[in-house]
N, C-alpha and C. Protein backbone atom coordinates (compact mmCIF):
# COMPACT_ATOMS: atom_id res chain seq x y z
N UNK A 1 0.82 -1.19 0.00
CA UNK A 1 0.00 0.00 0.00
C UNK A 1 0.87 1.26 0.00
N UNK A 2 1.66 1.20 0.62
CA UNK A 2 2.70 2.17 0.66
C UNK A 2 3.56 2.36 -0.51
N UNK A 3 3.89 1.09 -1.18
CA UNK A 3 4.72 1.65 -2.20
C UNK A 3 3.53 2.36 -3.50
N UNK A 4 2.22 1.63 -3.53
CA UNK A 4 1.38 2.62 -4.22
C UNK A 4 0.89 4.02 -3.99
N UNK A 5 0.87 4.31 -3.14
CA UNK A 5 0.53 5.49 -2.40
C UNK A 5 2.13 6.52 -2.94
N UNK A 6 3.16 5.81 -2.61
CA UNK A 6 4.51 6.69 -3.57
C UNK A 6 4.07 6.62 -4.65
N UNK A 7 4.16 5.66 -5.23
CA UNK A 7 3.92 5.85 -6.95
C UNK A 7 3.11 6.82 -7.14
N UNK A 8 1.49 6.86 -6.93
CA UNK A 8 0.24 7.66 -7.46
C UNK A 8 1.11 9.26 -6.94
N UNK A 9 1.64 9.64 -5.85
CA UNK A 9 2.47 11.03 -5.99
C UNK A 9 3.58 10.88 -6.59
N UNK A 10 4.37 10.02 -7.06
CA UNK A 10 5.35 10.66 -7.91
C UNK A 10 4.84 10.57 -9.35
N UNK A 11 3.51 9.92 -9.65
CA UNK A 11 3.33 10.27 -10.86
C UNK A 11 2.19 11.57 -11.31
N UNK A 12 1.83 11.98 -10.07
CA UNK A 12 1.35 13.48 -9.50
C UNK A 12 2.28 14.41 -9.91
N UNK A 13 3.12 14.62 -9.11
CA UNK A 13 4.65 15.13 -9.52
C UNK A 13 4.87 15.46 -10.93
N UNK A 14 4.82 14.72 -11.43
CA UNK A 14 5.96 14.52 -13.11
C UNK A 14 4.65 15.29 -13.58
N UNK A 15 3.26 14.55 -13.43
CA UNK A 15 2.21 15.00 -14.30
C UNK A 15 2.20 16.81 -14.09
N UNK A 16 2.12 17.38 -12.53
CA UNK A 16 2.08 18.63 -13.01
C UNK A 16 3.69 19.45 -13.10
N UNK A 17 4.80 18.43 -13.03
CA UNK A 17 5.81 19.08 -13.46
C UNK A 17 5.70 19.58 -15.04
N UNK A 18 4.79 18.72 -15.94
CA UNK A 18 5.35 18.50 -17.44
C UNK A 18 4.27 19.44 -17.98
N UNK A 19 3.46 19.97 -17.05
CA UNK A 19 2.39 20.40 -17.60
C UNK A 19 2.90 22.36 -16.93
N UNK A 20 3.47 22.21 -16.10
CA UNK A 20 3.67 23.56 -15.22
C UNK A 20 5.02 23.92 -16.46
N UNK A 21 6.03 22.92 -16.78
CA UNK A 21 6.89 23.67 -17.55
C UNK A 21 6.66 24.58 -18.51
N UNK A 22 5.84 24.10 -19.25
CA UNK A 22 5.45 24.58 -20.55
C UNK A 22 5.21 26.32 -20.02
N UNK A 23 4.65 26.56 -19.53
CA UNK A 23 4.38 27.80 -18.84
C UNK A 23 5.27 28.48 -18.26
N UNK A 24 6.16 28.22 -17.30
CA UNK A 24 7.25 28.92 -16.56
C UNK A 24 8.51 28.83 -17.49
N UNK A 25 8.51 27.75 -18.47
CA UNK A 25 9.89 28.06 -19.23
C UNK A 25 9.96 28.43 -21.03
N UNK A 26 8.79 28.94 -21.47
CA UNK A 26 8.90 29.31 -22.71
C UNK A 26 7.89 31.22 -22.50
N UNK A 27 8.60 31.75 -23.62
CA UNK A 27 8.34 33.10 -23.62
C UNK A 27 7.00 33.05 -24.43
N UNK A 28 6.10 33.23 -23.80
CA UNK A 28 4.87 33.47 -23.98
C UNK A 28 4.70 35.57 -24.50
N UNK A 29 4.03 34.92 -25.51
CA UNK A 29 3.98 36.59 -26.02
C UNK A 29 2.46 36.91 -26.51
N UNK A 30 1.72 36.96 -26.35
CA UNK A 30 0.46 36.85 -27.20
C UNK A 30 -0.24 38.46 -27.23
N UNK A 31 0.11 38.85 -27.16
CA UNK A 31 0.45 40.55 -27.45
C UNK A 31 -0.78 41.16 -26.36
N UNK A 32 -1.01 40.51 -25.55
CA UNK A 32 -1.99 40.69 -24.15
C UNK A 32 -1.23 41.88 -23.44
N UNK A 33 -2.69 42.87 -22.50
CA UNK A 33 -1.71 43.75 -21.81
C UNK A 33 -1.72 43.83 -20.95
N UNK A 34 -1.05 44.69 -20.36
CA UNK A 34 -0.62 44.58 -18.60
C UNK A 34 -1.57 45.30 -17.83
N UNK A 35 -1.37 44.91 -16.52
CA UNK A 35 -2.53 46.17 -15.46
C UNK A 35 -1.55 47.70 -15.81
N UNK A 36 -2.42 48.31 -16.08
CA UNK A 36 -2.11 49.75 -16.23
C UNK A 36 -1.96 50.30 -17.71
N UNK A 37 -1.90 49.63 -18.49
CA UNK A 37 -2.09 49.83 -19.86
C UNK A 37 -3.47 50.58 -19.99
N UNK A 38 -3.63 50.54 -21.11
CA UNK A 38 -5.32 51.37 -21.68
C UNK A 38 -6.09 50.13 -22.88
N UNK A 39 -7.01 49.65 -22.86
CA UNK A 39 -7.76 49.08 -23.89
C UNK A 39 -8.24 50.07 -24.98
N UNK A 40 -8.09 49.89 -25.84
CA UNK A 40 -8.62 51.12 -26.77
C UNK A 40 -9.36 50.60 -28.14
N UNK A 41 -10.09 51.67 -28.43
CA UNK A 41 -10.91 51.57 -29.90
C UNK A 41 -10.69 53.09 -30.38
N UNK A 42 -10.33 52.92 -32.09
CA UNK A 42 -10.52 54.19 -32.70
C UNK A 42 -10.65 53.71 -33.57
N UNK A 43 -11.19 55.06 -34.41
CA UNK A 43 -11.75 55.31 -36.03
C UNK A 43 -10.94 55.74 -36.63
N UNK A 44 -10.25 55.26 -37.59
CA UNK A 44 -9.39 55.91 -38.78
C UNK A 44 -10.25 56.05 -40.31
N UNK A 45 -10.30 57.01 -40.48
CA UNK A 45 -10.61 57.42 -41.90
C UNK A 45 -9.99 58.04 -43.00
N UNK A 46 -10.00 57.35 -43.88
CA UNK A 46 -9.07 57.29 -45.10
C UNK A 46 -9.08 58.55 -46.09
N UNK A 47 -8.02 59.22 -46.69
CA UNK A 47 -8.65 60.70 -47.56
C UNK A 47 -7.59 60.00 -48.50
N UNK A 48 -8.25 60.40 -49.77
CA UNK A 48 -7.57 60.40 -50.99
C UNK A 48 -6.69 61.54 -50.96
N UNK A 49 -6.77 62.63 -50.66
CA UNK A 49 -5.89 63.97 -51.12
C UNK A 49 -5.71 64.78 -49.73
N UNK A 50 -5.03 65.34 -49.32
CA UNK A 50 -5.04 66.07 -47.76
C UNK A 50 -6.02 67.22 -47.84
N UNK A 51 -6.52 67.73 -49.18
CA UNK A 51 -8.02 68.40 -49.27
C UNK A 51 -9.10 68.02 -49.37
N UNK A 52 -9.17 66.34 -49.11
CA UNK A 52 -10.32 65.88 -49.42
C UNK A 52 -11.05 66.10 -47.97
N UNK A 53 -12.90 66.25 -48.21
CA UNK A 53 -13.44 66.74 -46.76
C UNK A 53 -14.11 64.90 -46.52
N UNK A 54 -14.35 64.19 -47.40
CA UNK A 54 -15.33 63.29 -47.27
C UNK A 54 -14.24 61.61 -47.43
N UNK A 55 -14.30 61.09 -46.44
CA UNK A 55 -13.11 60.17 -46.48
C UNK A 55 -13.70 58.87 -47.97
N UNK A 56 -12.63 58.15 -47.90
CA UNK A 56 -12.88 56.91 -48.80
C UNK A 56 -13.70 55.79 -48.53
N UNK A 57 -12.77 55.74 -47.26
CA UNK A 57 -13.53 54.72 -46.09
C UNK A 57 -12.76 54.90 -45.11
N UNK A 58 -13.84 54.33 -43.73
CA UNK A 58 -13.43 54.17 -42.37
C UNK A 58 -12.83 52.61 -42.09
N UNK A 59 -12.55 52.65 -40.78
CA UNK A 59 -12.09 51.56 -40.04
C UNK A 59 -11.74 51.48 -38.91
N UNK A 60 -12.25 50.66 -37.82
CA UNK A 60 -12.17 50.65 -36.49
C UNK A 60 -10.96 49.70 -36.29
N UNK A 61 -10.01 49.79 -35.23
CA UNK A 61 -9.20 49.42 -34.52
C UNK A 61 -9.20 49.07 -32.92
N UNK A 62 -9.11 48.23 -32.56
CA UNK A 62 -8.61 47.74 -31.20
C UNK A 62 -7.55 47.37 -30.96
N UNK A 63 -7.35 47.59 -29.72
CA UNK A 63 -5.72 47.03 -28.93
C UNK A 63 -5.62 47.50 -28.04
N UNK A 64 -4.24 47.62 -27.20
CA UNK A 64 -4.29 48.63 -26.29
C UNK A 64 -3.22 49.66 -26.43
N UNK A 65 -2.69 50.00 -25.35
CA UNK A 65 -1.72 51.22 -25.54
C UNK A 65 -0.66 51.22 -24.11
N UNK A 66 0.19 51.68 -24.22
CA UNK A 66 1.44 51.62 -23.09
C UNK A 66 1.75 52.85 -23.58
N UNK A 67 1.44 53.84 -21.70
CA UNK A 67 1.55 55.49 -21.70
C UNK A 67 2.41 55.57 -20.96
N UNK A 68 3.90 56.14 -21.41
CA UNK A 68 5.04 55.90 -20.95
C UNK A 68 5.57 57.65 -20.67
N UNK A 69 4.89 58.23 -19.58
CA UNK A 69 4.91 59.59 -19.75
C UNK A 69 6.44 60.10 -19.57
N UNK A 70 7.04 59.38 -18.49
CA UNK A 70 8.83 59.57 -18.31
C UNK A 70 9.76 59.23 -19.98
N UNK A 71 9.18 58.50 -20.67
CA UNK A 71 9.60 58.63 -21.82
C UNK A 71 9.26 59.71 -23.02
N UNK A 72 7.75 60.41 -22.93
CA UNK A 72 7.39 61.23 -23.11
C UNK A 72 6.74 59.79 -24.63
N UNK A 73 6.16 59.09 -24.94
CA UNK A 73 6.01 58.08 -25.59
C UNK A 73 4.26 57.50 -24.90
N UNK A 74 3.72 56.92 -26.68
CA UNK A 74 2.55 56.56 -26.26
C UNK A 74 3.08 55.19 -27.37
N UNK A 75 2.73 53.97 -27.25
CA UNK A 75 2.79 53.08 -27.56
C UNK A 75 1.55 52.37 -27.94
N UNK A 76 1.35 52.35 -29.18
CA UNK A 76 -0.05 51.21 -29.71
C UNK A 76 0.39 50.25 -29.89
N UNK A 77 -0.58 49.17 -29.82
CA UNK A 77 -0.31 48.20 -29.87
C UNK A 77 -1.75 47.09 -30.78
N UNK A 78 -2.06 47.54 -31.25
CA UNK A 78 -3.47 47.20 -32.30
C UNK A 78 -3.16 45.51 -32.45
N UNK A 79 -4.91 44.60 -32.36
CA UNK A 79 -4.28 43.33 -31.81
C UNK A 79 -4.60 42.69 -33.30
N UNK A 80 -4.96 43.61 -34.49
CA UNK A 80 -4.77 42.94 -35.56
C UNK A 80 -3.64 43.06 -36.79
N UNK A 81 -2.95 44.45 -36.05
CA UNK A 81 -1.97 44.96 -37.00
C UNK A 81 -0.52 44.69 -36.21
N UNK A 82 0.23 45.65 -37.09
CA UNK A 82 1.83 46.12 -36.30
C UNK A 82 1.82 47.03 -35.18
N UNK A 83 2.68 47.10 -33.88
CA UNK A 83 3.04 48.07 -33.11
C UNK A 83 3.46 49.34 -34.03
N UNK A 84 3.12 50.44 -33.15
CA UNK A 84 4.34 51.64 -33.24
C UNK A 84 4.02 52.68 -32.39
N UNK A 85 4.76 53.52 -32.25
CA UNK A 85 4.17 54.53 -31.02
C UNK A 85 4.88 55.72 -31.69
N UNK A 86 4.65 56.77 -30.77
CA UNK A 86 4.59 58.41 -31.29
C UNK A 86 4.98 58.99 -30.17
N UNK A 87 6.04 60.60 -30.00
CA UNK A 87 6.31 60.94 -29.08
C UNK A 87 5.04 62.14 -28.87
N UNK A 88 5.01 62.60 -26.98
CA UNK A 88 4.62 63.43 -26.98
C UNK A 88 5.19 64.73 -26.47
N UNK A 89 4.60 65.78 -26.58
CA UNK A 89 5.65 66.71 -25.30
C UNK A 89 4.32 67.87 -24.56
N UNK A 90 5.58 68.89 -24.18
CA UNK A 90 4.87 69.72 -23.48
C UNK A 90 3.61 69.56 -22.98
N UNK A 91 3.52 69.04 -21.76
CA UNK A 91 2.25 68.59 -20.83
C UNK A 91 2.10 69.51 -20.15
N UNK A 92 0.57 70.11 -19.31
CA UNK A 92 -0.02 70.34 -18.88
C UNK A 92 -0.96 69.95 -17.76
N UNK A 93 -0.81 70.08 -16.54
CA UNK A 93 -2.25 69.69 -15.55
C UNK A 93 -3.41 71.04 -15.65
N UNK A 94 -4.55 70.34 -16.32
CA UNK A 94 -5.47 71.69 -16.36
C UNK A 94 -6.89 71.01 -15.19
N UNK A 95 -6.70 71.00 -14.17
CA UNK A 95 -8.13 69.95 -13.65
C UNK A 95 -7.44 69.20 -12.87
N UNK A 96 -8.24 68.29 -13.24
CA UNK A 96 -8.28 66.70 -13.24
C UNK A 96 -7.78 65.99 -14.31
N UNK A 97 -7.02 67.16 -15.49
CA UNK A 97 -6.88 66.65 -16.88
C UNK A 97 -5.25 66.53 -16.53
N UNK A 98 -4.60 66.04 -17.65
CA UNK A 98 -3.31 65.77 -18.21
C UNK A 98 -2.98 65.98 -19.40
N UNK A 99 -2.91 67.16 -20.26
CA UNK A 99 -2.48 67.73 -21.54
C UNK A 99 -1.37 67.39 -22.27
N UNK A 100 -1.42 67.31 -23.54
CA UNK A 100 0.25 66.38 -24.14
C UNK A 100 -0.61 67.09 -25.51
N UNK A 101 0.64 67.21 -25.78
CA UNK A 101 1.13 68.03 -27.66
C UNK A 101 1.71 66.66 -28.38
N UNK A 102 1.17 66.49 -29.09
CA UNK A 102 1.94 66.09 -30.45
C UNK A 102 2.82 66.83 -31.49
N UNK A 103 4.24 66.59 -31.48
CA UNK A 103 5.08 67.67 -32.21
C UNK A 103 4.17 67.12 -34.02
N UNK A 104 4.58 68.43 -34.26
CA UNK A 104 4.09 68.18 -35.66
C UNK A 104 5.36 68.02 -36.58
N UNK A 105 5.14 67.09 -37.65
CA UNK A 105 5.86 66.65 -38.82
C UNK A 105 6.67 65.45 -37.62
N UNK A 106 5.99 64.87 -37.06
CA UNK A 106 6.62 63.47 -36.47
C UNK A 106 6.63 62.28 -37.31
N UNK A 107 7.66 61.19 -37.96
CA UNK A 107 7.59 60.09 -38.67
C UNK A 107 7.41 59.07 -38.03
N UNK A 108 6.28 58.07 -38.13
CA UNK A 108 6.43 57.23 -37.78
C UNK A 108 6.63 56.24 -38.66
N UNK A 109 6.48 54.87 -38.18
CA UNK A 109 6.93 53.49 -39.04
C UNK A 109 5.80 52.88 -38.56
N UNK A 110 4.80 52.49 -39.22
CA UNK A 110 4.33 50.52 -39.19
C UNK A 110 4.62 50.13 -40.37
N UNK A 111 5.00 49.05 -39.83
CA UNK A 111 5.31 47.64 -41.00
C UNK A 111 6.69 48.26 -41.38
N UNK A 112 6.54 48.28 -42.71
CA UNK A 112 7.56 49.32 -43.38
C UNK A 112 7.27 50.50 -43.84
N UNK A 113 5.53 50.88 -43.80
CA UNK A 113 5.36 52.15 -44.60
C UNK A 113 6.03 53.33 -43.23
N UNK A 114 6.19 54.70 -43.94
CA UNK A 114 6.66 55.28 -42.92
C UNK A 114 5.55 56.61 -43.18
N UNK A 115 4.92 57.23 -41.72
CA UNK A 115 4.11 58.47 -42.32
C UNK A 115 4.51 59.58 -41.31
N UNK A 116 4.00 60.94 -41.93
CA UNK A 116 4.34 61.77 -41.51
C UNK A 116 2.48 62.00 -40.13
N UNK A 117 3.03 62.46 -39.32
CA UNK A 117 1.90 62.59 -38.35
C UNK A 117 1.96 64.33 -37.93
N UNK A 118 0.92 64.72 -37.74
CA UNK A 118 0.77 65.98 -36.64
C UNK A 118 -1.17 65.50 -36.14
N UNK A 119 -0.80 65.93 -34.75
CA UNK A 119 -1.81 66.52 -33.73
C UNK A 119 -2.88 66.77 -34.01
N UNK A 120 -4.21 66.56 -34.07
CA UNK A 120 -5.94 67.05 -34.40
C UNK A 120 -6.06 67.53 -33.06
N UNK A 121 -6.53 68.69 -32.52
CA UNK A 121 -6.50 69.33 -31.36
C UNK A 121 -7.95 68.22 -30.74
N UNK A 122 -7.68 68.62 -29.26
CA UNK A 122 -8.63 67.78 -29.20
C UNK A 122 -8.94 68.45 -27.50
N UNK A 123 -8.13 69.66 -27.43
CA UNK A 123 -8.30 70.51 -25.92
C UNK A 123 -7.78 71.41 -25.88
N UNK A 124 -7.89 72.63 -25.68
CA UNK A 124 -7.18 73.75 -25.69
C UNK A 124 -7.54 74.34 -24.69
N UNK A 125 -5.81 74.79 -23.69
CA UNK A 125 -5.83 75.35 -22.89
C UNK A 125 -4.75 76.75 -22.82
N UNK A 126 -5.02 77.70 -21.95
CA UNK A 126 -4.17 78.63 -22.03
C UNK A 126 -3.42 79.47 -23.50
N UNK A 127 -4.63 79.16 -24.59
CA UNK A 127 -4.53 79.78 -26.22
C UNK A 127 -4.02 78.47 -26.74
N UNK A 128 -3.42 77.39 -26.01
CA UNK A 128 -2.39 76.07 -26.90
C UNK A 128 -3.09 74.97 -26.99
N UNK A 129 -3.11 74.62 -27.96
CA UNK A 129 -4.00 73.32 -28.41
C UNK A 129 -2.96 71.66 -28.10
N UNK A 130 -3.52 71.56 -27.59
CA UNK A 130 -3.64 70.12 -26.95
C UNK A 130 -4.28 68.94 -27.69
N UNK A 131 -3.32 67.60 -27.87
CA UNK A 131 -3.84 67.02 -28.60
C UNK A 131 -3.85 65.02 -27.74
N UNK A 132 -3.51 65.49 -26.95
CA UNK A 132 -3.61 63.93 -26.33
C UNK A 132 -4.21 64.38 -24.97
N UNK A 133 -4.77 63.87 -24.20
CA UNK A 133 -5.83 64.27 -22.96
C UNK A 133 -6.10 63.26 -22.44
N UNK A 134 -4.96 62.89 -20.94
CA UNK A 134 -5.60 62.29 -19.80
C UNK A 134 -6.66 62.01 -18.74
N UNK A 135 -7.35 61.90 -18.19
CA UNK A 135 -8.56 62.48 -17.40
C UNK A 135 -8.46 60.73 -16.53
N UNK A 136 -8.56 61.10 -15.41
CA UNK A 136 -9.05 59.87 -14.54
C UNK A 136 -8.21 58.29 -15.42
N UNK A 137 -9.27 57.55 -15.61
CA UNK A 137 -8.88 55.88 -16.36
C UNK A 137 -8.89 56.25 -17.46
N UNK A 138 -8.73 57.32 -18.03
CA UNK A 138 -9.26 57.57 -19.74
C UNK A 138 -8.03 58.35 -20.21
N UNK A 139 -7.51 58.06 -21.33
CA UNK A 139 -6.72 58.19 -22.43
C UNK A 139 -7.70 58.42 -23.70
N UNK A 140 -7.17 59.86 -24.19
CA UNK A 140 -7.65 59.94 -25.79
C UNK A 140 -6.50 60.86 -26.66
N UNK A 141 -6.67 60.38 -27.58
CA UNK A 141 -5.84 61.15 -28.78
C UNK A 141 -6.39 61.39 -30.19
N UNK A 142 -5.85 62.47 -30.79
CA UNK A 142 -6.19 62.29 -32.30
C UNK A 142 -4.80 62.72 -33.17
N UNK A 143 -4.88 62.49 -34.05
CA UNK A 143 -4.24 63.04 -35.17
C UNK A 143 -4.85 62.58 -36.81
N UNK A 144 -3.49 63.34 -37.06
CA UNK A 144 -3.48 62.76 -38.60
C UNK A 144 -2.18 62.93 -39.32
N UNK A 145 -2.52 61.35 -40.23
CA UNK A 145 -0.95 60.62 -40.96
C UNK A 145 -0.81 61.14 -42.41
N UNK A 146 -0.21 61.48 -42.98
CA UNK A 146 -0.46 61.38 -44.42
C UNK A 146 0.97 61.08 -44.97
N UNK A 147 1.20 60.48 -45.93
CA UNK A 147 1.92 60.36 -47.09
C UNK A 147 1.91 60.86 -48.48
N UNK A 148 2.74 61.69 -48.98
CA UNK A 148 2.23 62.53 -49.90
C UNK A 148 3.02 61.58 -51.27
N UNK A 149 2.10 60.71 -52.09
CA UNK A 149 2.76 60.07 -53.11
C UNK A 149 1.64 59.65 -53.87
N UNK A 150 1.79 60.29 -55.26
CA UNK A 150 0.65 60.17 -56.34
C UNK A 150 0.09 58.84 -56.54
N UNK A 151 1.00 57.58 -56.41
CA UNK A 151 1.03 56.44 -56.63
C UNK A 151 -0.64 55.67 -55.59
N UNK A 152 -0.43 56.20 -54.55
CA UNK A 152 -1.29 55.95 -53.59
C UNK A 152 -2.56 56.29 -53.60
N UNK A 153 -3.41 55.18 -53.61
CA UNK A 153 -5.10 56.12 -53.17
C UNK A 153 -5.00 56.31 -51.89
N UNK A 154 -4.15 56.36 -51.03
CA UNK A 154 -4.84 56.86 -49.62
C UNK A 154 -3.47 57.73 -49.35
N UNK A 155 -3.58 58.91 -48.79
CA UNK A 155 -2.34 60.00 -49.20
C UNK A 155 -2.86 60.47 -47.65
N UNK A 156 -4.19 60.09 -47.09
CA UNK A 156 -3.98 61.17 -45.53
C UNK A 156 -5.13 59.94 -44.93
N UNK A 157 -4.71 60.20 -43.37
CA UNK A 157 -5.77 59.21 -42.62
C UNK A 157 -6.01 60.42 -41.53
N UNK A 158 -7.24 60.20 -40.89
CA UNK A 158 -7.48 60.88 -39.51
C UNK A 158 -7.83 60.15 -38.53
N UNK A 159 -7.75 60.16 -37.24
CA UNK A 159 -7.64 58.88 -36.60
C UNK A 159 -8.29 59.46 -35.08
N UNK A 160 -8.89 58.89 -34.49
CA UNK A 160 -8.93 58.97 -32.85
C UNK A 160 -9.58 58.14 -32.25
N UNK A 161 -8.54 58.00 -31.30
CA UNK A 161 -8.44 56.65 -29.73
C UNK A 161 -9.31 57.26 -28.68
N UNK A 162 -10.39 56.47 -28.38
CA UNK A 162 -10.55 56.61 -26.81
C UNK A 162 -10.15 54.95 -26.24
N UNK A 163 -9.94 55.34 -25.09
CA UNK A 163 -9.21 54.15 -24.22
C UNK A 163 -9.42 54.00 -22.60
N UNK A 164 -9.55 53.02 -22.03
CA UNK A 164 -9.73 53.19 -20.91
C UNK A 164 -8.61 51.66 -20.32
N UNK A 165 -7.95 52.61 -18.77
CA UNK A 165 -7.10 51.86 -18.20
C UNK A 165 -7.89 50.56 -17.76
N UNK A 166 -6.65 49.31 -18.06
CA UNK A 166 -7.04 48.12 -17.40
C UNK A 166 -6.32 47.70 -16.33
């Protein structure tokens, strides 16, 4: 009885050794986010020409975001596309709010395309327009990307995130 009673735990043992490894020793990445991140949804809409008023088409996005204010950096993370993130600067406490500028003519990269970005105001305080806005669990931003190349039907996008911390 005793030597069964060892056996049934050492084959306890092995069973949740072989099953616990898998977990504690391979890098699990599944592009999931952390407590303190933001969940987010935005609308991007597509312009043929940077004068166009009436887009091509829209498109919604999800993912989340990593607000890295000591870096001065907002990080997307969209759970059907590529990463990339954008710097911000000159902040503001107006409230309960948290104010951030988007420098204008900023490049970013997804994938390989590369676009030029500036700021869609989205708060203005003290005459200065403000384009990213903290408040409580809530993160929002806007801008807009464009690429200026004849080749392309889509030459400008406009875009804005609301988000809330998880």
């Amino acid at each position: 009885m005793k030597y069964i009673y060892k056996l049934n735990l050492l084959c306890l043992l092995l069973l949740l050794g072989s099953c616990g490894s898998e977990i504690f020793d391979s890098d699990i990445d599944d592009n999931s986010p952390e407590r303190g991140n933001y969940l987010y949804e935005s609308t991007v809409d597509y312009y043929a020409k940077p004068t166009d008023t009436t887009p091509i088409h829209s498109q919604k996005f999800e993912g989340f975001i990593e607000y890295k204010p000591t870096n001065r950096q907002i990080v997307v993370h969209p759970y059907d596309s590529f990463s990339w993130s954008l710097i911000i600067s000159d902040s503001v406490h107006n409230g309960n709010k948290v104010l951030w500028q988007i420098p204008s003519d900023q490049n970013i990269t997804v994938n390989d395309d590369t676009f030029t970005i500036d700021g869609i105001v989205l708060d203005e305080y003290n005459n200065e327009d403000y384009h990213v806005s903290i408040e409580g669990d809530s993160l929002k931003f806007k801008y807009r990307s464009y690429v200026l190349d004849r080749d392309r039907e889509v030459q400008v996008t406009r875009s804005s995130f609301i988000s809330v911390k998880f």
